[in-house]
PDB file of N, CA and C in Angstrom:
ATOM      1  N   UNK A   1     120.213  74.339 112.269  1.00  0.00           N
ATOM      2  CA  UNK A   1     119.055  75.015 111.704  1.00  0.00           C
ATOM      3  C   UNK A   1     119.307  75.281 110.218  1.00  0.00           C
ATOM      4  N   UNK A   2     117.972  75.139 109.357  1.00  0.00           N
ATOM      5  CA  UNK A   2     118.349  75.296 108.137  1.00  0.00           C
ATOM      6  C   UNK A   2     117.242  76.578 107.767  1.00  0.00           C
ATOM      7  N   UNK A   3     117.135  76.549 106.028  1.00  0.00           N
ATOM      8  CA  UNK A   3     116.572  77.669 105.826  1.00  0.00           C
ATOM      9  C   UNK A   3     115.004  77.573 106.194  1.00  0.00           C
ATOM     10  N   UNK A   4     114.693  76.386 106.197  1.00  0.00           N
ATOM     11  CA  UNK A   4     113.090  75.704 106.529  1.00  0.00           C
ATOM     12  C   UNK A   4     112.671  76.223 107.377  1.00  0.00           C
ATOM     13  N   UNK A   5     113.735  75.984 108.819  1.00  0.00           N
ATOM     14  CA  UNK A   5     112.970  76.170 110.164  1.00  0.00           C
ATOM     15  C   UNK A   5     112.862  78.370 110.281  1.00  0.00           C
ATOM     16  N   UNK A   6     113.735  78.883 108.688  1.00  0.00           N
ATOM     17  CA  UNK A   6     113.111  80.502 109.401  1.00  0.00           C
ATOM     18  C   UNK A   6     112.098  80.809 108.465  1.00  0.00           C
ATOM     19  N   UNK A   7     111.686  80.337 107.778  1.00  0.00           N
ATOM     20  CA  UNK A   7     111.183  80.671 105.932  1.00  0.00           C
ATOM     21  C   UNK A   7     109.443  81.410 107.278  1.00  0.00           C
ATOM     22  N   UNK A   8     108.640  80.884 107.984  1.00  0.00           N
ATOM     23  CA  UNK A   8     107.734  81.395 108.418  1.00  0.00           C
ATOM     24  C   UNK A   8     108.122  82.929 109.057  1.00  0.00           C
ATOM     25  N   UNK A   9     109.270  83.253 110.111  1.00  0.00           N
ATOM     26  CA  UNK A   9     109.679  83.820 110.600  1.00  0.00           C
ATOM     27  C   UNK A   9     110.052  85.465 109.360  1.00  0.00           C
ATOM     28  N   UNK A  10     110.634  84.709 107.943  1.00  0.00           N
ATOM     29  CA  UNK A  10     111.196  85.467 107.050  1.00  0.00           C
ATOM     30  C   UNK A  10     109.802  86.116 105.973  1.00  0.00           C
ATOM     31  N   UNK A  11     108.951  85.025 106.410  1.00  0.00           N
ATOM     32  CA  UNK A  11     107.553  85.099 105.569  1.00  0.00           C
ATOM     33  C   UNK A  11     106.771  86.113 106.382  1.00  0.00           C
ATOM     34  N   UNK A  12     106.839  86.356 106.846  1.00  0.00           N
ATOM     35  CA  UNK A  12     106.340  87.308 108.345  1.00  0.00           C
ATOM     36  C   UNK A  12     106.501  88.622 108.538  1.00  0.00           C
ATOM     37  N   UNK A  13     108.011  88.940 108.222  1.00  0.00           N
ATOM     38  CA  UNK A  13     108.845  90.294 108.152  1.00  0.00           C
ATOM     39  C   UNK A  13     108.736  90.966 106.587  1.00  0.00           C
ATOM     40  N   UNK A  14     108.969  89.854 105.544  1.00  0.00           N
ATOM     41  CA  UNK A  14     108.714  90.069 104.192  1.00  0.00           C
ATOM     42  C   UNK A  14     107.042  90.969 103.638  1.00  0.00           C
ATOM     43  N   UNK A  15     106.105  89.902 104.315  1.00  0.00           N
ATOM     44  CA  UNK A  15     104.990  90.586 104.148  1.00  0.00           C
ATOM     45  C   UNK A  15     104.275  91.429 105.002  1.00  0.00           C
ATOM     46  N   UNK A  16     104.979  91.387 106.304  1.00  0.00           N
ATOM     47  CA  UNK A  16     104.403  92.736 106.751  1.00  0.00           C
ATOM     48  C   UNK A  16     105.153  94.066 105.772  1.00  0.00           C
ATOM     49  N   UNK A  17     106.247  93.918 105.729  1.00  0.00           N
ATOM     50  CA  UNK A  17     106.922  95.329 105.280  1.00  0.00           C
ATOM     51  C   UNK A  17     106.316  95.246 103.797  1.00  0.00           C
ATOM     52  N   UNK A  18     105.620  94.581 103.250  1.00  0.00           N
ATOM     53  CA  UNK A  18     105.126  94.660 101.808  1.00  0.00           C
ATOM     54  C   UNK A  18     104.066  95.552 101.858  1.00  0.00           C
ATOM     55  N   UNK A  19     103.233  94.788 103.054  1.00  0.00           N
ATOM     56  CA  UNK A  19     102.160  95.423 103.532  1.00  0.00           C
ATOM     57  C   UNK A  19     101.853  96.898 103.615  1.00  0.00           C
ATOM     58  N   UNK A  20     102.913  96.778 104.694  1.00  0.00           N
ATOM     59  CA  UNK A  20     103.334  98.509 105.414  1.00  0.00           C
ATOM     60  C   UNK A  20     103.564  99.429 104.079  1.00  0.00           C
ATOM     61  N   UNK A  21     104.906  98.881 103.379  1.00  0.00           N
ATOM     62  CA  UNK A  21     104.922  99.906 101.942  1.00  0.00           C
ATOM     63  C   UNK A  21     104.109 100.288 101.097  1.00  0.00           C
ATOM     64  N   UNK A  22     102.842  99.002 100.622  1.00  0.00           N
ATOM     65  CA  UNK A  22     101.157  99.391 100.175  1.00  0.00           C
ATOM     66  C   UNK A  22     100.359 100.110 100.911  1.00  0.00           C
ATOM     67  N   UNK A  23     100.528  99.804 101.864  1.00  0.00           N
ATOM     68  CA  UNK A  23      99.759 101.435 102.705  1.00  0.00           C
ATOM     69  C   UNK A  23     100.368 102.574 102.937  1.00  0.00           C
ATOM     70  N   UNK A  24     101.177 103.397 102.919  1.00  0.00           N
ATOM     71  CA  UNK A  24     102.210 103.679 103.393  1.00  0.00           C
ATOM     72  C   UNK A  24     102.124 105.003 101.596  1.00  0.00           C
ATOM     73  N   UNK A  25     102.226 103.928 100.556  1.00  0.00           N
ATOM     74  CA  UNK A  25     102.105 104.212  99.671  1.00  0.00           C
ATOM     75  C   UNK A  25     100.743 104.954  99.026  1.00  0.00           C
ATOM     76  N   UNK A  26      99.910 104.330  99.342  1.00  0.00           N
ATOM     77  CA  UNK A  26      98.380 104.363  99.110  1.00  0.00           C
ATOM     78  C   UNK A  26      97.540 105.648 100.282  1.00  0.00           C
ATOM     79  N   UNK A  27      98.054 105.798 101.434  1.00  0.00           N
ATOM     80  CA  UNK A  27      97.914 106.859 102.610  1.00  0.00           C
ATOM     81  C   UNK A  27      98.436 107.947 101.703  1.00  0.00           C
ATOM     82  N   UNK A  28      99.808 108.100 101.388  1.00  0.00           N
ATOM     83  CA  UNK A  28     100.100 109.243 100.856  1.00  0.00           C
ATOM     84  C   UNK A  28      99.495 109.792  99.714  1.00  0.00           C
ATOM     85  N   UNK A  29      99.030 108.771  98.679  1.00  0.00           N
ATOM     86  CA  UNK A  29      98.460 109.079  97.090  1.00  0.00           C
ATOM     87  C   UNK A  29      97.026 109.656  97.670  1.00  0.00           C
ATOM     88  N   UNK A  30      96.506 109.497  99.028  1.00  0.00           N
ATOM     89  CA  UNK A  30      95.081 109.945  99.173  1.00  0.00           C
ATOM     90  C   UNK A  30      95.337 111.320  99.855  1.00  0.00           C
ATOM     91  N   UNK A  31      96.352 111.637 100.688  1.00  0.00           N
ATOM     92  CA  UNK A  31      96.461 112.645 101.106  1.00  0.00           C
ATOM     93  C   UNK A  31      96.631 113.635 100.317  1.00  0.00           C
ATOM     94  N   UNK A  32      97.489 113.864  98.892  1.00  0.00           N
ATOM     95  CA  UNK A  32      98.124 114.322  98.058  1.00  0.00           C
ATOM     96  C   UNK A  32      96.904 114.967  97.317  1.00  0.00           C
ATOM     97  N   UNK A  33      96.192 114.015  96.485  1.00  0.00           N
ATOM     98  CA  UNK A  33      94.488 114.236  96.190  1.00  0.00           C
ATOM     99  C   UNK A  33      93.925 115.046  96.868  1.00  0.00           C
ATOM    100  N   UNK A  34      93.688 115.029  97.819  1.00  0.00           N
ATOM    101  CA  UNK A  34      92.790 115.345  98.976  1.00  0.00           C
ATOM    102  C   UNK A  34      93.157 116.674  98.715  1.00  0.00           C
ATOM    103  N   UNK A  35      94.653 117.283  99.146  1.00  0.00           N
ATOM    104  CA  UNK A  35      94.956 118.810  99.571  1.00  0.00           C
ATOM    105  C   UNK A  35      95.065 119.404  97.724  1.00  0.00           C
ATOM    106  N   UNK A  36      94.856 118.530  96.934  1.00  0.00           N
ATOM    107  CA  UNK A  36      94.951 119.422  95.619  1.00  0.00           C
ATOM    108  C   UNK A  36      93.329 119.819  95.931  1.00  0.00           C
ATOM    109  N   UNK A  37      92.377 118.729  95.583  1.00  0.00           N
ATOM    110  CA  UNK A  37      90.920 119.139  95.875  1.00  0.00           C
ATOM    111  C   UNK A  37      90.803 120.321  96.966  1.00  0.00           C
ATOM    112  N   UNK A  38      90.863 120.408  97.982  1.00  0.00           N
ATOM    113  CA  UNK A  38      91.109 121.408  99.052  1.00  0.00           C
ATOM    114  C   UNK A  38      91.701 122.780  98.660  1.00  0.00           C
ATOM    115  N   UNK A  39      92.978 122.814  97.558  1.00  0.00           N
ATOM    116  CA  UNK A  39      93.405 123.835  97.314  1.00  0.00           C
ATOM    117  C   UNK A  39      92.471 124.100  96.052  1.00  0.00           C
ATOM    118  N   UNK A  40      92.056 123.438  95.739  1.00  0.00           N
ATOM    119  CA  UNK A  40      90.947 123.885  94.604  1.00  0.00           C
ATOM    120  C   UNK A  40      89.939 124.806  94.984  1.00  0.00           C
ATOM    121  N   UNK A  41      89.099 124.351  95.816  1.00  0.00           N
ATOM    122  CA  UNK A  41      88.040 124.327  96.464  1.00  0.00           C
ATOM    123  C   UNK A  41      88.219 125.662  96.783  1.00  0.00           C
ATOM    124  N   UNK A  42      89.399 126.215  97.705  1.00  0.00           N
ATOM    125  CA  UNK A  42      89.798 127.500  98.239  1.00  0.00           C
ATOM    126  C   UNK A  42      90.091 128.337  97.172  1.00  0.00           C
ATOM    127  N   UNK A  43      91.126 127.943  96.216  1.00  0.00           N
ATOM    128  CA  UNK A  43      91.480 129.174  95.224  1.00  0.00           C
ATOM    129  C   UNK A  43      89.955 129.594  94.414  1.00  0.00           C
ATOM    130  N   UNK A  44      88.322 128.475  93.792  1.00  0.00           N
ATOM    131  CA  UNK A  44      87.697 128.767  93.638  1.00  0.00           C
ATOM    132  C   UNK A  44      86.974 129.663  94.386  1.00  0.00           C
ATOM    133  N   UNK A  45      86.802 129.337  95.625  1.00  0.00           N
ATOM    134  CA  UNK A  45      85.941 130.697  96.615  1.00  0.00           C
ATOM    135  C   UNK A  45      87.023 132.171  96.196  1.00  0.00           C
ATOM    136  N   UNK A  46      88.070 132.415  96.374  1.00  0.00           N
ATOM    137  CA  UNK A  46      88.519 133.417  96.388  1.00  0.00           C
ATOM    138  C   UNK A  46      88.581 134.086  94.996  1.00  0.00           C
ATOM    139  N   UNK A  47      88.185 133.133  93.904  1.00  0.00           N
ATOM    140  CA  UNK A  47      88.115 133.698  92.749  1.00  0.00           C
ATOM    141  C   UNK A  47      86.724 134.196  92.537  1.00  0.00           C
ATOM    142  N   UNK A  48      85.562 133.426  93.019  1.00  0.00           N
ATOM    143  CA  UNK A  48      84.084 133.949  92.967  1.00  0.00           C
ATOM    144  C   UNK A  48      83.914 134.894  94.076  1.00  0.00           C
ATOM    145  N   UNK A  49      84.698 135.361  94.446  1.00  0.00           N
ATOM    146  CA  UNK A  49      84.784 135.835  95.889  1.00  0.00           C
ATOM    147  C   UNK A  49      85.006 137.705  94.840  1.00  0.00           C
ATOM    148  N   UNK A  50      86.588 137.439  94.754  1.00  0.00           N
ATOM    149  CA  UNK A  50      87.225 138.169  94.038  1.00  0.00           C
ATOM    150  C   UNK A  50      85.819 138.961  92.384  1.00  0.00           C
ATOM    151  N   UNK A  51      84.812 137.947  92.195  1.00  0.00           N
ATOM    152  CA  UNK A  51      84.219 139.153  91.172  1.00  0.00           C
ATOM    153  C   UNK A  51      83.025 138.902  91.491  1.00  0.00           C
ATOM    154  N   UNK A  52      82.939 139.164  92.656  1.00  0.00           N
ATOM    155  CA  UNK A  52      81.570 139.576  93.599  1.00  0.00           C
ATOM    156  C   UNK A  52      79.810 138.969  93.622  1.00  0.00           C
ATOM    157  N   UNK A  53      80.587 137.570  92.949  1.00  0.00           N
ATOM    158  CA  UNK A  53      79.468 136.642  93.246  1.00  0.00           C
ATOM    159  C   UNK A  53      79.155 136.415  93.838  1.00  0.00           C
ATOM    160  N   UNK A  54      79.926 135.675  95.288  1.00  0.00           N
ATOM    161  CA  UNK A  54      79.584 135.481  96.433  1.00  0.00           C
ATOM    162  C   UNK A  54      80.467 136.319  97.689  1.00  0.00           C
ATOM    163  N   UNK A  55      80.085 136.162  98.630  1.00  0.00           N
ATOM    164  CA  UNK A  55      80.445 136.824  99.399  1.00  0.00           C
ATOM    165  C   UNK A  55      81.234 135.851 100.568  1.00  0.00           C
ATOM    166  N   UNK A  56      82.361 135.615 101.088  1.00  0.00           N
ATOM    167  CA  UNK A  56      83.089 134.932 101.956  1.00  0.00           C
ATOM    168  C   UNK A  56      83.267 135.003 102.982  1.00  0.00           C
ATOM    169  N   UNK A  57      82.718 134.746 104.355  1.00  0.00           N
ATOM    170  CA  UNK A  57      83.723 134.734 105.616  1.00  0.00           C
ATOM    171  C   UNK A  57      84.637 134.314 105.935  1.00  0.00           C
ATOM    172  N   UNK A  58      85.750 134.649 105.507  1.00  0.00           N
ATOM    173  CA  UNK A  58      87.115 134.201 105.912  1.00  0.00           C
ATOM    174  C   UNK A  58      87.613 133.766 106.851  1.00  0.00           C
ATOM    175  N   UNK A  59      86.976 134.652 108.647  1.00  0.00           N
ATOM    176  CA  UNK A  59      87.605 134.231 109.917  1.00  0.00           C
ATOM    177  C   UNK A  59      86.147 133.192 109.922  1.00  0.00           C
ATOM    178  N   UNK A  60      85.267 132.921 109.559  1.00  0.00           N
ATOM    179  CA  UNK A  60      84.261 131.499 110.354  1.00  0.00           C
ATOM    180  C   UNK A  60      85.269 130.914 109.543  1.00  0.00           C
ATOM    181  N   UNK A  61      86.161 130.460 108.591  1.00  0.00           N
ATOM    182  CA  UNK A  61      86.650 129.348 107.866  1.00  0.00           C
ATOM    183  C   UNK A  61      88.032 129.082 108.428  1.00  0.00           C
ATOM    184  N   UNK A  62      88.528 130.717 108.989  1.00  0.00           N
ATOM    185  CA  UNK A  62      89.976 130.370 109.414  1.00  0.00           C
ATOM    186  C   UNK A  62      89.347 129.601 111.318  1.00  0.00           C
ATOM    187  N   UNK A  63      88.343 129.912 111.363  1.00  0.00           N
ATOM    188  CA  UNK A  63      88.277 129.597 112.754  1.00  0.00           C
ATOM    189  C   UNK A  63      87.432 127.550 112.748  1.00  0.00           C
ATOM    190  N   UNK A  64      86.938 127.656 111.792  1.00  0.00           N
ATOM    191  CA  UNK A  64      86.314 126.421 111.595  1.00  0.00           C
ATOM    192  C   UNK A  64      88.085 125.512 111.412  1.00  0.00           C
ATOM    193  N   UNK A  65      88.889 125.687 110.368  1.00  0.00           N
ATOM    194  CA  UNK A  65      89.984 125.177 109.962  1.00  0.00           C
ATOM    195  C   UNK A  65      90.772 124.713 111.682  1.00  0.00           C
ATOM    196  N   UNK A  66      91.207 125.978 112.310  1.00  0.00           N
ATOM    197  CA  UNK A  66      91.559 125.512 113.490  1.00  0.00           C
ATOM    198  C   UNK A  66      91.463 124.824 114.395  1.00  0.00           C
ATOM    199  N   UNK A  67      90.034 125.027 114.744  1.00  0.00           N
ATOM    200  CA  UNK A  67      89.374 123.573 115.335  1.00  0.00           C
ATOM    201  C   UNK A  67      89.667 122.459 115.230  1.00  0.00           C
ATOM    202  N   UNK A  68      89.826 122.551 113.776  1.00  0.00           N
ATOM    203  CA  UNK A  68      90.355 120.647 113.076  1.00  0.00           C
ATOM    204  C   UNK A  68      91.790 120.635 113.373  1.00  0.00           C
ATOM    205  N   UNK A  69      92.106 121.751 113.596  1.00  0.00           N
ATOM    206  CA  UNK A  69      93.817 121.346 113.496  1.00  0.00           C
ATOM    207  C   UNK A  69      94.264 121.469 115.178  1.00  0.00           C
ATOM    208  N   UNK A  70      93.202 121.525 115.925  1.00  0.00           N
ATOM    209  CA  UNK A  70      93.549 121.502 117.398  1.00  0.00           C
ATOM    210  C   UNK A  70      92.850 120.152 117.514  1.00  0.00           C
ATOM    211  N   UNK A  71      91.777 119.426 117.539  1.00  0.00           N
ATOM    212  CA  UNK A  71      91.427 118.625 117.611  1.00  0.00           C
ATOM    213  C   UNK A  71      92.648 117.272 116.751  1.00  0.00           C
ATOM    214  N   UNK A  72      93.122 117.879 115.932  1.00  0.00           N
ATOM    215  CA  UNK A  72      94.315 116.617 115.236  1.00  0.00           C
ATOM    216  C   UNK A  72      95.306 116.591 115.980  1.00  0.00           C
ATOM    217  N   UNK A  73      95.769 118.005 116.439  1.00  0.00           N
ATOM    218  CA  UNK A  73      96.733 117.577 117.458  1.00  0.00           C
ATOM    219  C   UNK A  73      96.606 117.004 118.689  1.00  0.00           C
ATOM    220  N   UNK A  74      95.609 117.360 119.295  1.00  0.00           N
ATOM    221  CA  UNK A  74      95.251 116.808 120.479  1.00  0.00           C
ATOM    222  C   UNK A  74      94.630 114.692 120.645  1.00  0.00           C
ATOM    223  N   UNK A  75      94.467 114.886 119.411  1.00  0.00           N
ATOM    224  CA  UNK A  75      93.934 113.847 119.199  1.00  0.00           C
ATOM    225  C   UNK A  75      95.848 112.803 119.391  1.00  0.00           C
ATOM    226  N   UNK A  76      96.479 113.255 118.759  1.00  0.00           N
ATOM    227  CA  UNK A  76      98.238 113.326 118.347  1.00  0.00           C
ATOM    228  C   UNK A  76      99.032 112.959 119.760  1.00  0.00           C
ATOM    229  N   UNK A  77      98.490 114.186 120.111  1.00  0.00           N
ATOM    230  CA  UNK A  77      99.337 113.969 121.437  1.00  0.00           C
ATOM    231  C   UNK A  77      98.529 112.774 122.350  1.00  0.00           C
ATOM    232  N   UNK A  78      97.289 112.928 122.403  1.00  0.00           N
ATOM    233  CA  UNK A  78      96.560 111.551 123.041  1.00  0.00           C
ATOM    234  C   UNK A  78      97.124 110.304 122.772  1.00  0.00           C
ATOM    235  N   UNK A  79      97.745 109.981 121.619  1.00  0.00           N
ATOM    236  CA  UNK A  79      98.004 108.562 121.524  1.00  0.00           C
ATOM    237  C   UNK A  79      99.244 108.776 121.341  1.00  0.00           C
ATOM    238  N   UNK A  80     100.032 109.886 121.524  1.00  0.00           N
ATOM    239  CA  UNK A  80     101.574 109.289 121.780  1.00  0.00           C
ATOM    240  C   UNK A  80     101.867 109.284 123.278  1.00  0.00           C
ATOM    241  N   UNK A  81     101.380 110.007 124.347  1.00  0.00           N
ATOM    242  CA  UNK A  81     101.408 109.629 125.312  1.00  0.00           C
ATOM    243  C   UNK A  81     101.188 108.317 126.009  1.00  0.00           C
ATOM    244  N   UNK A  82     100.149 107.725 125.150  1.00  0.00           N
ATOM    245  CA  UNK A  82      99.839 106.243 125.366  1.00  0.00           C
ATOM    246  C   UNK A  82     100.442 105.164 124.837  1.00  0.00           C
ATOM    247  N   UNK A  83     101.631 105.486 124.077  1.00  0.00           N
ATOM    248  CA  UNK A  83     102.486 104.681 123.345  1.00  0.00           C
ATOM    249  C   UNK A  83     103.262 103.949 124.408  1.00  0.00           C
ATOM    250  N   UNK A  84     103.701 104.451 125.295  1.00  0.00           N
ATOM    251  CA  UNK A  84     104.625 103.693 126.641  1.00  0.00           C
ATOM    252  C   UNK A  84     103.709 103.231 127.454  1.00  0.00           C
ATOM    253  N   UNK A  85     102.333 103.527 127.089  1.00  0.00           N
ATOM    254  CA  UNK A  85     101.873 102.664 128.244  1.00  0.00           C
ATOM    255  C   UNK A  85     101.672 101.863 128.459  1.00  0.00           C
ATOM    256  N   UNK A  86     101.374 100.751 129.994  1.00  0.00           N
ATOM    257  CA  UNK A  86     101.503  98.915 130.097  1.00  0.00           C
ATOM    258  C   UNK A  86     100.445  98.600 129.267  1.00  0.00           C
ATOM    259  N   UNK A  87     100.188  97.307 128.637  1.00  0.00           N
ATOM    260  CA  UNK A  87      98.981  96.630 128.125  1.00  0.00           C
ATOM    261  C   UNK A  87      98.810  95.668 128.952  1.00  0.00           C
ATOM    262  N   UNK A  88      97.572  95.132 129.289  1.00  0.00           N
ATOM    263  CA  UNK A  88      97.088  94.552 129.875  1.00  0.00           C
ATOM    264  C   UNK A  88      96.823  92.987 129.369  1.00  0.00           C
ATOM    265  N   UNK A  89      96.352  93.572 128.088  1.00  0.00           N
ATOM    266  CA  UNK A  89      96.414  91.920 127.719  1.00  0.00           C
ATOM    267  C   UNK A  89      97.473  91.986 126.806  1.00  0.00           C
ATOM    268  N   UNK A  90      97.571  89.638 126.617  1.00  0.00           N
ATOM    269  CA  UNK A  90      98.599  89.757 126.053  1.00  0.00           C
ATOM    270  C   UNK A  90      97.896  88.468 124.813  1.00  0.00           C
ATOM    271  N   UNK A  91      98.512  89.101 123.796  1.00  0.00           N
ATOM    272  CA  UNK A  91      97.770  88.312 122.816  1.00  0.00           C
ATOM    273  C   UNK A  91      98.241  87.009 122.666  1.00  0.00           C
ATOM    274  N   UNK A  92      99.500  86.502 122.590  1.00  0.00           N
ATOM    275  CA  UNK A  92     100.482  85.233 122.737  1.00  0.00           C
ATOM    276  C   UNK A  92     100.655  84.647 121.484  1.00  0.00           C
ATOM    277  N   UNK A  93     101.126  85.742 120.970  1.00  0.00           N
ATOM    278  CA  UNK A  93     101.513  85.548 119.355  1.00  0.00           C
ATOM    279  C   UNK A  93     103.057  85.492 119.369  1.00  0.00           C
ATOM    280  N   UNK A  94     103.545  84.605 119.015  1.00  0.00           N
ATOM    281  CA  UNK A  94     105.179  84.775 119.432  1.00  0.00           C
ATOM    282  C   UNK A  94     105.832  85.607 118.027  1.00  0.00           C
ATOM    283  N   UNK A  95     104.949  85.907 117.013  1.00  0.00           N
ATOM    284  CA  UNK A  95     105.499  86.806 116.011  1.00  0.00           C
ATOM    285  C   UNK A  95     104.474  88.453 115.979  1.00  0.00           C
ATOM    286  N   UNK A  96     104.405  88.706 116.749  1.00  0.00           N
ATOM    287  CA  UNK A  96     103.493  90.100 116.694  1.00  0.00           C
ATOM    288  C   UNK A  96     104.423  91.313 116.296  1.00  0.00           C
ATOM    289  N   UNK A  97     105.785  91.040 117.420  1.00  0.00           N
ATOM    290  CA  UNK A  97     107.027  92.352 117.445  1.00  0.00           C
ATOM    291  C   UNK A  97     107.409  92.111 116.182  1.00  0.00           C
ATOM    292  N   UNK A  98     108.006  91.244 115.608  1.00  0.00           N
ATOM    293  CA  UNK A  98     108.895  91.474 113.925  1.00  0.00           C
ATOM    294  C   UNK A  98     107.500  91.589 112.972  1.00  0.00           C
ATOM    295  N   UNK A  99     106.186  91.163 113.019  1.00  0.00           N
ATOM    296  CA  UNK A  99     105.458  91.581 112.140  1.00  0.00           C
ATOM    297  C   UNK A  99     104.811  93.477 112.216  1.00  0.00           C
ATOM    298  N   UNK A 100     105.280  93.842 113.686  1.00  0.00           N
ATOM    299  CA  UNK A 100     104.375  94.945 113.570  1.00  0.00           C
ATOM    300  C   UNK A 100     105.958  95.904 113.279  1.00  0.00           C
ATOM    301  N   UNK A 101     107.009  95.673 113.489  1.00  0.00           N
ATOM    302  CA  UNK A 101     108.122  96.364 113.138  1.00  0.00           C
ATOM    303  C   UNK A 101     108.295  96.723 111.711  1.00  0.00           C
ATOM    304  N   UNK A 102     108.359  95.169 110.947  1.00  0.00           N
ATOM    305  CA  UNK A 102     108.554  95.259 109.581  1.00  0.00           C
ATOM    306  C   UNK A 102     107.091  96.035 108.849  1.00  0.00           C
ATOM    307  N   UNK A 103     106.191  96.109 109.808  1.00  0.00           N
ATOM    308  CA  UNK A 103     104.680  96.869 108.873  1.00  0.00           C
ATOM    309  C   UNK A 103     105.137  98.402 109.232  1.00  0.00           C
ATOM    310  N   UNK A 104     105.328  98.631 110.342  1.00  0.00           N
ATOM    311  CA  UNK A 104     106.045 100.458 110.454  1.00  0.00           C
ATOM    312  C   UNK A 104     107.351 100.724 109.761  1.00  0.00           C
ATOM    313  N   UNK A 105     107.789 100.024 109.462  1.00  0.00           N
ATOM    314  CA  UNK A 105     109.110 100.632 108.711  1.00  0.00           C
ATOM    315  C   UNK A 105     108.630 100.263 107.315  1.00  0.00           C
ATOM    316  N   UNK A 106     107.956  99.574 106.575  1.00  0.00           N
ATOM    317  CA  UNK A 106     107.232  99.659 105.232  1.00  0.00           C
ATOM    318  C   UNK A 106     106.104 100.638 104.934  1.00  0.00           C
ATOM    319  N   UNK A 107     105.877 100.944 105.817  1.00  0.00           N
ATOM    320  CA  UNK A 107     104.947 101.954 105.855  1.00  0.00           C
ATOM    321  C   UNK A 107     105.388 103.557 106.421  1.00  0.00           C
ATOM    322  N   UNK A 108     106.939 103.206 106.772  1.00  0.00           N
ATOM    323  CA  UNK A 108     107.523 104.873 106.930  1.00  0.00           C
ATOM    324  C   UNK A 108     108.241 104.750 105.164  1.00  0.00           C
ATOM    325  N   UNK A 109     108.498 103.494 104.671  1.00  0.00           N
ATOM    326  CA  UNK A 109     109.383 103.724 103.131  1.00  0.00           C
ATOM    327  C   UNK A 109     108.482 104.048 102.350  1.00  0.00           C
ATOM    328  N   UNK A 110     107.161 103.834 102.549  1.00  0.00           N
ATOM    329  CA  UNK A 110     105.784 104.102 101.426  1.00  0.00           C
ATOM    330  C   UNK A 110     105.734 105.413 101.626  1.00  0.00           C
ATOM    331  N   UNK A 111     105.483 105.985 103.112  1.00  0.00           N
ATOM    332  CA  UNK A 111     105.141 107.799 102.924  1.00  0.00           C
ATOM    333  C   UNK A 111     106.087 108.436 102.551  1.00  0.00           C
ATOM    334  N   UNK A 112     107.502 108.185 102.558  1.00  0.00           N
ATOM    335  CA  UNK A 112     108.442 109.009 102.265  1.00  0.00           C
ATOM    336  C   UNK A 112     108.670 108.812 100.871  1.00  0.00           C
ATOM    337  N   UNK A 113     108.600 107.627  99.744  1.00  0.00           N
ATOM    338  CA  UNK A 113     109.048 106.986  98.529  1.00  0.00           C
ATOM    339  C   UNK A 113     107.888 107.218  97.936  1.00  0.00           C
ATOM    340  N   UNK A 114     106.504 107.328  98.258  1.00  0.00           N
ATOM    341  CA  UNK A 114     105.530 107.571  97.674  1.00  0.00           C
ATOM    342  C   UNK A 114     105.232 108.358  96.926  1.00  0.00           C
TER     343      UNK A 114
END
């Protein structure tokens, strides 16, 4: 065997994990955004809050917030429970495992390096 017969095999692992690290990368830069806007958003209410412009309900927001964060977990635990489970079909891709490996581990070096 020479380098020919792995170059598809190597082409495979290379660009999934390229892949994985551009998303990986790009997931985190939106999340990051997101909770500055969010912390914006909040420190503004509590400042118009604070000189009696508007007026705030705090527990509808702490109770609205929770919701989302029970529904994320639950949502969380729903699909890791289903991670071991059988599949039924089978796609018959003889490169699916090293492409979907090398896309999760480029995409755990993007959220953490990001």
């Amino acid at each position: 065997m020479n380098a020919v017969d792995y170059a598809p095999f190597l082409g495979t692992i290379g660009g999934g994990f390229a892949a994985g690290a551009l998303a990986g990368y790009a997931l985190k830069q939106v999340i990051r955004i997101a909770a500055v806007i969010v912390g914006l958003f909040i420190a503004a209410l509590a400042y118009l809050q604070y000189q009696g412009i508007i007026h705030v309900d705090w527990g509808r927001i702490q109770s609205f917030s929770q919701n989302g964060i029970t529904w994320v977990v639950d949502s969380l635990t729903h699909i890791s429970n289903n991670i071991g489970a059988p599949h039924t079909s089978d796609f018959g891709f003889s490169n699916i495992i090293p492409l979907t490996s090398s896309v999760s581990a480029g995409f755990m070096l993007g959220i953490l390096r990001g």
